[in-house]
C-alpha atoms as a PDB file:
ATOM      1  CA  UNK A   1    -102.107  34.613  -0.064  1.00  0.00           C
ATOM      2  CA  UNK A   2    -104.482  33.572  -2.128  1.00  0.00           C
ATOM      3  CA  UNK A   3    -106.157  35.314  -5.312  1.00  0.00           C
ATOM      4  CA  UNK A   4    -108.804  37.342  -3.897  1.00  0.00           C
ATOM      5  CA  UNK A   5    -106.751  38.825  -1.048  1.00  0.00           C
ATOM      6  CA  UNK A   6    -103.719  39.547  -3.921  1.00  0.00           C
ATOM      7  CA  UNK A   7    -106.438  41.289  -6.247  1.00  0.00           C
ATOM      8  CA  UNK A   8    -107.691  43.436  -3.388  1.00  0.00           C
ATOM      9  CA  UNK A   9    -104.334  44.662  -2.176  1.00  0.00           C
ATOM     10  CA  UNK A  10    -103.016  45.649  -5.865  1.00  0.00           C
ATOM     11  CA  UNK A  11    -106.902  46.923  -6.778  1.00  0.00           C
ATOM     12  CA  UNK A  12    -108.258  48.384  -3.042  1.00  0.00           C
ATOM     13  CA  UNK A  13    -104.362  48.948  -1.372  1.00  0.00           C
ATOM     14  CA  UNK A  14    -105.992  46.183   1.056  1.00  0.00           C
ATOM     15  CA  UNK A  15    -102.935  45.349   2.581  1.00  0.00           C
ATOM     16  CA  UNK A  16    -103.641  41.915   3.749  1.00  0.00           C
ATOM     17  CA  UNK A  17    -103.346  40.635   7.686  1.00  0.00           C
ATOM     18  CA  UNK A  18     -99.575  38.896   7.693  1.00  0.00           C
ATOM     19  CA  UNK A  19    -100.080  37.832  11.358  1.00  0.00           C
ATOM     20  CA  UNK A  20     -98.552  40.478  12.881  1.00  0.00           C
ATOM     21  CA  UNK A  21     -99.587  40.629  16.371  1.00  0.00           C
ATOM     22  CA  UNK A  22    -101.848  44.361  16.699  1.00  0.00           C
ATOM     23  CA  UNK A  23    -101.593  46.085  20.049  1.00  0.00           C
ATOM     24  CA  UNK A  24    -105.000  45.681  22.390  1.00  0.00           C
ATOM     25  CA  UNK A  25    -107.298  49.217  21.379  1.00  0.00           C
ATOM     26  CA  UNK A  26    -106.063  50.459  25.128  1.00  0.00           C
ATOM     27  CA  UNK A  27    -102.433  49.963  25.034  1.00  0.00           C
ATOM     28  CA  UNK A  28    -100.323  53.241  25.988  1.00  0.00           C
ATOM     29  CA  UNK A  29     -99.133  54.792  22.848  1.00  0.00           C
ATOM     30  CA  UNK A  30     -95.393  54.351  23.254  1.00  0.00           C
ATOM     31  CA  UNK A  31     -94.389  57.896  23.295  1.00  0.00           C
ATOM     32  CA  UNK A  32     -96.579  58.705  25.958  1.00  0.00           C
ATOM     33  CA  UNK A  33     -95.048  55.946  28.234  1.00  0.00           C
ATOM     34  CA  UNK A  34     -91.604  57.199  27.711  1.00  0.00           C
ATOM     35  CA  UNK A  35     -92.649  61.003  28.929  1.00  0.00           C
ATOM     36  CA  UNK A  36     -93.999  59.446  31.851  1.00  0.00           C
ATOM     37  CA  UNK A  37     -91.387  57.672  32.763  1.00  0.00           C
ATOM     38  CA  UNK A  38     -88.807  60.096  31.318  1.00  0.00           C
ATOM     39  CA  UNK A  39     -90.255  63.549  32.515  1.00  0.00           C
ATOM     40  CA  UNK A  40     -92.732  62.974  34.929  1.00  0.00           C
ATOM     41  CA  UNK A  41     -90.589  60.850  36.968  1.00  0.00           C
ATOM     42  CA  UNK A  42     -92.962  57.840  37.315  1.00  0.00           C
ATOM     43  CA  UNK A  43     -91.774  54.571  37.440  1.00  0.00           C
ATOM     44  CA  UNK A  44     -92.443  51.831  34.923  1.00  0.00           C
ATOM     45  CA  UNK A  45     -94.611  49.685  37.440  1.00  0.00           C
ATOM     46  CA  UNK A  46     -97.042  52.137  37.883  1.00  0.00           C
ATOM     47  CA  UNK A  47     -97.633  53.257  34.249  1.00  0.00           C
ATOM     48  CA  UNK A  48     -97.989  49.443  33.024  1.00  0.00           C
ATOM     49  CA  UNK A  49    -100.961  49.520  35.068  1.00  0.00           C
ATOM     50  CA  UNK A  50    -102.253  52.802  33.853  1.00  0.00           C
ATOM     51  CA  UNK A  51    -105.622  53.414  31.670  1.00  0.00           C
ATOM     52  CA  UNK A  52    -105.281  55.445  28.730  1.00  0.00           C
ATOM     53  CA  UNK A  53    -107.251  58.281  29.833  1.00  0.00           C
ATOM     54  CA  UNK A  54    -105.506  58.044  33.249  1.00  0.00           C
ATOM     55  CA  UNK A  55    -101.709  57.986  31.512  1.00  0.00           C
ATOM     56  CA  UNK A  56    -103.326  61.486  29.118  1.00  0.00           C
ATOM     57  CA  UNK A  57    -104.841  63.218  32.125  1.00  0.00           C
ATOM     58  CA  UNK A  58    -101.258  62.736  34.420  1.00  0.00           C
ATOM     59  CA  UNK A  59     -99.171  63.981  31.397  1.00  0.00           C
ATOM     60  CA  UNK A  60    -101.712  66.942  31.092  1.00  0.00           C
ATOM     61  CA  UNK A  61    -101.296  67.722  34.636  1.00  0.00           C
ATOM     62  CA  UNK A  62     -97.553  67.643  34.158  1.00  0.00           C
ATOM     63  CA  UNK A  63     -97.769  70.482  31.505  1.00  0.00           C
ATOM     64  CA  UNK A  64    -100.144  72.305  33.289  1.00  0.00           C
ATOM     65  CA  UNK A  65     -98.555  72.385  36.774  1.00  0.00           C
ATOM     66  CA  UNK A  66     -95.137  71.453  35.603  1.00  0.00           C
ATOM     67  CA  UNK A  67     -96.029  68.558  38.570  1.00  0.00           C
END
């Protein structure tokens, strides 16, 4: 790390970038995946290949309809 990064995290709480991999902006919230799989019934396969709004409007469905 060097100085300016160090300042800005103690100054700014800039927590600097450690290379830990970050998710891609339309990965399936984890929690969401397991009440798919879990409740709904759906099988792993087919909510890999899921969009995000696709994975949200099934689990809405679920509550709604209980289906």
């Amino acid at each position: 790390m060097d100085e300016k990064t160090f300042w800005a995290c103690i100054k700014d709480g800039a927590v600097p970038d450690r290379g830990t991999p970050r998710p891609p902006s339309n990965a399936l919230p984890a929690d969401l995946v397991q009440l798919l799989i879990s409740k709904v019934g759906l099988d792993e396969a087919e909510v890999a290949v899921m969009s995000k709004e696709d994975a949200m409007a099934r689990m809405q469905k679920y509550w709604a309809e209980g289906v």
